[in-house]
C-alpha atoms as a PDB file:
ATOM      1  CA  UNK A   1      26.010  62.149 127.920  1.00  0.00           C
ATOM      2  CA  UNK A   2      23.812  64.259 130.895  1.00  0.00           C
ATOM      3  CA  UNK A   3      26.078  66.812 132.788  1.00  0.00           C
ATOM      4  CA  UNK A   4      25.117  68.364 135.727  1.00  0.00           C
ATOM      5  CA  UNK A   5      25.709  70.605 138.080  1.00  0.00           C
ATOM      6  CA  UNK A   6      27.034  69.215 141.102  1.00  0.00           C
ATOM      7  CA  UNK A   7      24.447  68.939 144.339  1.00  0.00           C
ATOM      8  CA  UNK A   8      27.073  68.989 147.170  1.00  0.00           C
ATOM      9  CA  UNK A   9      27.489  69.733 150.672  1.00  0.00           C
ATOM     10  CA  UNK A  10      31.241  70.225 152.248  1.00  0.00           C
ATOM     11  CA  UNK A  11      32.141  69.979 156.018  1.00  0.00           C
ATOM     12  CA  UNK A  12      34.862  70.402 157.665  1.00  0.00           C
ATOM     13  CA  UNK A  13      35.734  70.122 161.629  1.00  0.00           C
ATOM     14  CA  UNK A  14      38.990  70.063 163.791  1.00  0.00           C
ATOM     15  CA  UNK A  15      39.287  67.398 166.594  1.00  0.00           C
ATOM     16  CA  UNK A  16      41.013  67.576 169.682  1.00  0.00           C
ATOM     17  CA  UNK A  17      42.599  64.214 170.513  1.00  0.00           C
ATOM     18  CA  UNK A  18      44.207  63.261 173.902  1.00  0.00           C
ATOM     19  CA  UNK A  19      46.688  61.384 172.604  1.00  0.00           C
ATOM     20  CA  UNK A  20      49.686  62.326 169.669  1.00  0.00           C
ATOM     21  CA  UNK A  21      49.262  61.747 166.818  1.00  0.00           C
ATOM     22  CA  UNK A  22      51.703  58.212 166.327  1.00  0.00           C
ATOM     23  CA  UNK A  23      48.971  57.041 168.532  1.00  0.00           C
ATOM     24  CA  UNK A  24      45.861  57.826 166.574  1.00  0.00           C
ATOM     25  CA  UNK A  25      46.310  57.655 163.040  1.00  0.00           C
ATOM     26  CA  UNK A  26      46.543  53.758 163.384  1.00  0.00           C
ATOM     27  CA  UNK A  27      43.154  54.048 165.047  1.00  0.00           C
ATOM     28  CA  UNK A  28      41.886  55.775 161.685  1.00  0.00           C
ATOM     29  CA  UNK A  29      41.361  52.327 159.856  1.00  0.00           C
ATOM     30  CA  UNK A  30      38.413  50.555 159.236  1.00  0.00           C
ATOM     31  CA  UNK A  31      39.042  47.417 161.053  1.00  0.00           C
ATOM     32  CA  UNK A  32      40.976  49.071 164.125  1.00  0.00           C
ATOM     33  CA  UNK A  33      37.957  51.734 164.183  1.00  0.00           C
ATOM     34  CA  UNK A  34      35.736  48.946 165.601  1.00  0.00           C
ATOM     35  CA  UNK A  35      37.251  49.165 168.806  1.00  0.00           C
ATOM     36  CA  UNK A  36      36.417  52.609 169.537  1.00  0.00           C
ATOM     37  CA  UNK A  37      33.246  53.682 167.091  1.00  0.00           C
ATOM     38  CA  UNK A  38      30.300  52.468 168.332  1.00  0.00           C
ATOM     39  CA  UNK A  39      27.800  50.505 165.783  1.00  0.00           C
ATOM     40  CA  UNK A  40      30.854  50.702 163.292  1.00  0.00           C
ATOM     41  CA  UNK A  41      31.363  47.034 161.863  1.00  0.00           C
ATOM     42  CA  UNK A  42      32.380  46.667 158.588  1.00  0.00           C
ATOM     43  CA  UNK A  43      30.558  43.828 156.164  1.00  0.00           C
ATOM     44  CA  UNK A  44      33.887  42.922 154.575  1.00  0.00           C
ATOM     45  CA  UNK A  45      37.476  44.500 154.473  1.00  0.00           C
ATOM     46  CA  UNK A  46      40.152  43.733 151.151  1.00  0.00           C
ATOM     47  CA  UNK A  47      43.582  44.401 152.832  1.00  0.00           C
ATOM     48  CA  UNK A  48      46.983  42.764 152.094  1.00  0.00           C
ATOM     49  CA  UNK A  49      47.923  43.686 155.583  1.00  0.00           C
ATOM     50  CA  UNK A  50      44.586  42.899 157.323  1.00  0.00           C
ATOM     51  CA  UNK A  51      44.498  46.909 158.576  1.00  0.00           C
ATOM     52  CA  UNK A  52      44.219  50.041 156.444  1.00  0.00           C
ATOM     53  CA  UNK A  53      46.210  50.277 153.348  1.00  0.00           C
ATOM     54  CA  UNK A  54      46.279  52.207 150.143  1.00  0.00           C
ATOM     55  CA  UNK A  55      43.921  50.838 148.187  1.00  0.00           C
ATOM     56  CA  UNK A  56      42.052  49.134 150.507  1.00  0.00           C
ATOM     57  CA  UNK A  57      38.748  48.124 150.006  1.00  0.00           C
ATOM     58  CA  UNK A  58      35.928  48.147 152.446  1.00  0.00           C
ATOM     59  CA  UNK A  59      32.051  47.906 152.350  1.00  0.00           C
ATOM     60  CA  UNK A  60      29.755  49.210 154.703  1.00  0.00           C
ATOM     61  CA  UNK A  61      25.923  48.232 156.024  1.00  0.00           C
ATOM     62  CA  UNK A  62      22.873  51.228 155.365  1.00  0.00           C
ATOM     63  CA  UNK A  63      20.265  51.329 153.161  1.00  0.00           C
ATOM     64  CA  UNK A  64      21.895  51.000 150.874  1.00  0.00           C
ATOM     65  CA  UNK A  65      25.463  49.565 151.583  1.00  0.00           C
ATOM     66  CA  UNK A  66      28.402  51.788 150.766  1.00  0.00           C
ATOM     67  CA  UNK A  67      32.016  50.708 149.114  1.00  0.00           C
ATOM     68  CA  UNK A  68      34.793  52.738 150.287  1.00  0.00           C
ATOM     69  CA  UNK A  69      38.117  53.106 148.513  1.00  0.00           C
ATOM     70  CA  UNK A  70      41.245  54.183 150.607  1.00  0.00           C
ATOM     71  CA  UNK A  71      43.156  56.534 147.924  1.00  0.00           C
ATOM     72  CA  UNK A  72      45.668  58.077 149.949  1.00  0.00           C
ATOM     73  CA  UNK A  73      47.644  57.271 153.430  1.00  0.00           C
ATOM     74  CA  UNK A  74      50.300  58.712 154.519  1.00  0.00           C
ATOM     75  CA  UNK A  75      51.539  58.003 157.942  1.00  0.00           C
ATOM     76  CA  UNK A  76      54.800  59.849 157.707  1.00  0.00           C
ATOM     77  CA  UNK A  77      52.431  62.604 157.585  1.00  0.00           C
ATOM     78  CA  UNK A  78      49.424  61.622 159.800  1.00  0.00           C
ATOM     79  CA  UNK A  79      47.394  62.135 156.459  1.00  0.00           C
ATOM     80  CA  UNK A  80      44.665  59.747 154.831  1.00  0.00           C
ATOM     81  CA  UNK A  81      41.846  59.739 152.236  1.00  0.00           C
ATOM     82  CA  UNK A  82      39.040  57.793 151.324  1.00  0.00           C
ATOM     83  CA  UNK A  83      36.534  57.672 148.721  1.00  0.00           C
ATOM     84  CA  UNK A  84      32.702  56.318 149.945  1.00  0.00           C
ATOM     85  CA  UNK A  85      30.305  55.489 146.708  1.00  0.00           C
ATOM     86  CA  UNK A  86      26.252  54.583 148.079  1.00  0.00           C
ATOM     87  CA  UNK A  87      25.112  53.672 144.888  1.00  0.00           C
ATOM     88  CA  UNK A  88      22.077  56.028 143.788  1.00  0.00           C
ATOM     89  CA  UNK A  89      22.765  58.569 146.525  1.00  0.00           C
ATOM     90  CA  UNK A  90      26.380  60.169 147.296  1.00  0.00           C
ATOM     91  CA  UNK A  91      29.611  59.823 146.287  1.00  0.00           C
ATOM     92  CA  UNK A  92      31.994  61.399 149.290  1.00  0.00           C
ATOM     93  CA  UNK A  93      35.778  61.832 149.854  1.00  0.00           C
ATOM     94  CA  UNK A  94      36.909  61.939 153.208  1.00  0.00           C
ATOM     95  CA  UNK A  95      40.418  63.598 154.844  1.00  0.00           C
ATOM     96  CA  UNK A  96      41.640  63.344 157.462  1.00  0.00           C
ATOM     97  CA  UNK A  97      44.642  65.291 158.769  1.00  0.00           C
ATOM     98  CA  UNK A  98      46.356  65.523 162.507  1.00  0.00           C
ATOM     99  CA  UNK A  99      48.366  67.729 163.618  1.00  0.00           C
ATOM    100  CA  UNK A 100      50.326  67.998 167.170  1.00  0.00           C
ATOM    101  CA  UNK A 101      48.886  70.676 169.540  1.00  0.00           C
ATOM    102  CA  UNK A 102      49.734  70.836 172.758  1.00  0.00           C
ATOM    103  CA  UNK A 103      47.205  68.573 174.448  1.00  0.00           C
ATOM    104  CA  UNK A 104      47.767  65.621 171.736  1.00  0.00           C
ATOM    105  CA  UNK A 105      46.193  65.827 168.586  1.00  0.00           C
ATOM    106  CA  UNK A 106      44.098  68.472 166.136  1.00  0.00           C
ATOM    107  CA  UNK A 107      42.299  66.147 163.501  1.00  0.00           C
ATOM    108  CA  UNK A 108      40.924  68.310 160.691  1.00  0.00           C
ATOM    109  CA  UNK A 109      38.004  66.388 159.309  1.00  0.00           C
ATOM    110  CA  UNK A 110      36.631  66.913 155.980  1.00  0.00           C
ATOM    111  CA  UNK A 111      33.474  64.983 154.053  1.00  0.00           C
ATOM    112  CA  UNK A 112      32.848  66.107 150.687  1.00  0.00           C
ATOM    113  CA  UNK A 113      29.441  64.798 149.804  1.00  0.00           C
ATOM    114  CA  UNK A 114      28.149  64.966 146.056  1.00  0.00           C
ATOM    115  CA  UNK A 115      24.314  64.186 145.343  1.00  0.00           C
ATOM    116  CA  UNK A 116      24.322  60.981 142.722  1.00  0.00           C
ATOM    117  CA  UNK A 117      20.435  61.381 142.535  1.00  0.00           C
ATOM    118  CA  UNK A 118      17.280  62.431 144.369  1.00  0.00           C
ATOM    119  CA  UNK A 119      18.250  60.358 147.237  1.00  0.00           C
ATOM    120  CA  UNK A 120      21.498  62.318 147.659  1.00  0.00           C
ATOM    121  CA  UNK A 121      19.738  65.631 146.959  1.00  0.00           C
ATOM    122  CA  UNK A 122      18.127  64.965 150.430  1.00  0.00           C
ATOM    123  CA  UNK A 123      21.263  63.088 151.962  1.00  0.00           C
ATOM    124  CA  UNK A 124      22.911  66.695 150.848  1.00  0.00           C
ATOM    125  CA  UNK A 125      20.117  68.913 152.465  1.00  0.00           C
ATOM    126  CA  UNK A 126      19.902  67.076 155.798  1.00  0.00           C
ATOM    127  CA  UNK A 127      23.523  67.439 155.829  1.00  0.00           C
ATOM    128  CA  UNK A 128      24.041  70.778 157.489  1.00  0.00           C
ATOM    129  CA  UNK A 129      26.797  72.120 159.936  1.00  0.00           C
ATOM    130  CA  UNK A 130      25.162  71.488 162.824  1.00  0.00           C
ATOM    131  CA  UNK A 131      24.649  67.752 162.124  1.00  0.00           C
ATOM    132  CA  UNK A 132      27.856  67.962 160.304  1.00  0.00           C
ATOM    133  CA  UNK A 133      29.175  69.540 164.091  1.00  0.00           C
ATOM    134  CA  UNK A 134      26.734  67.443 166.014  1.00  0.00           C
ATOM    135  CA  UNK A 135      28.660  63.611 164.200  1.00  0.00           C
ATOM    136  CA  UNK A 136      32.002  65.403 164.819  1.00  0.00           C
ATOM    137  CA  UNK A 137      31.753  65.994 168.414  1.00  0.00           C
ATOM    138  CA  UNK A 138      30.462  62.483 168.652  1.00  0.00           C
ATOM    139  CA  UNK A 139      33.403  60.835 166.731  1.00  0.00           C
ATOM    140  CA  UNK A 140      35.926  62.855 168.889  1.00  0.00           C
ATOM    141  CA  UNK A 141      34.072  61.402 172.383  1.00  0.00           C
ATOM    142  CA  UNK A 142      34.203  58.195 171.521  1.00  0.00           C
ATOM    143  CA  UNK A 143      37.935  58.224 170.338  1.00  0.00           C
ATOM    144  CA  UNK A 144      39.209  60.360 173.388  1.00  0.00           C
ATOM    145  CA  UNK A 145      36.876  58.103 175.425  1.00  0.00           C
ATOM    146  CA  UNK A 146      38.783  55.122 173.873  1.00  0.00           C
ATOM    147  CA  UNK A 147      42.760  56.855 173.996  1.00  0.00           C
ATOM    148  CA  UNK A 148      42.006  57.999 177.903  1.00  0.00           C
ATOM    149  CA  UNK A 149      40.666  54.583 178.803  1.00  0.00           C
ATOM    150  CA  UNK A 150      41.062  51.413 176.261  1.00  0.00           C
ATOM    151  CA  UNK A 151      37.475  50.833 176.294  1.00  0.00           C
ATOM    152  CA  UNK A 152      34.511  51.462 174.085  1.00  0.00           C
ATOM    153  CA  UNK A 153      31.846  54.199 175.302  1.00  0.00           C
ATOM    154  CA  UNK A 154      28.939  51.873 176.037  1.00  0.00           C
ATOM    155  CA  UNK A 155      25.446  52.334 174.026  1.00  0.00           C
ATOM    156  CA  UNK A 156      23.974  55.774 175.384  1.00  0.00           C
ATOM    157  CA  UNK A 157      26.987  56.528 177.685  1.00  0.00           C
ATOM    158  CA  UNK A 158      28.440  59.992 177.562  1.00  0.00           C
END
């Protein structure tokens, strides 16, 4: 048995959404993210419902693919969390809270990254807050883009 000390990198960023949150957390699901995330398209999605679930199952495209887990939802609370395995280079858990505020929604966004291998060592390193901050920012664009307008921000629109 090898133990080791864990190689990890922890973010975590707050969202303002333009829209409550009853209206966004169904948005927060890997087949319903497609029609606001640009370039997101999932390979293959294991749901009972055909939407986000608890324990659904989901696979994503990269180099190399990823299979993500969804181990907690709670939409009484607005509250979800997923586990993402890329074999050979991180396992991450992602939450995902909102809250109310008073222009919609505060989404606190957390990835919790942990190195499987040299691979993830440098997934871990490149990982920083500013391209932690950088992804964020992004996310939150296309999503209030998508709650002010029902449409997808177009490749390299702003």
């Amino acid at each position: 048995m090898l133990i080791s000390k864990p190689v990890r990198a922890v973010r975590s960023y707050t969202q303002k959404l333009v829209a409550p949150p009853h209206v966004v957390f169904p948005l927060l699901c890997p087949v319903r993210e497609a029609e606001w995330a640009r370039g997101w398209d999932p390979i293959h999605v294991w749901s009972s419902g055909g939407v986000i679930e608890e324990d659904c199952v989901f696979t994503t495209t990269g180099e190399p693919a990823a299979v993500w887990v969804v181990t907690r939802l709670d939409p009484s609370d607005f509250f979800v969390e997923m586990v993402k395995v890329t074999p050979g280079v991180t396992a991450c858990r992602l939450t995902i809270q909102l809250e109310p505020d008073e222009e919609g929604s505060a989404a606190r966004v957390c990835y919790r990254h942990t190195s499987l291998g040299p691979a993830g060592d440098e997934f871990v390193a490149r990982f920083t807050d500013s391209h932690y901050a950088s992804f964020m920012r992004e996310w939150e664009q296309e999503l209030n883009h998508f709650l002010s307008t029902g449409q997808k921000l177009s490749p390299g629109q702003s």
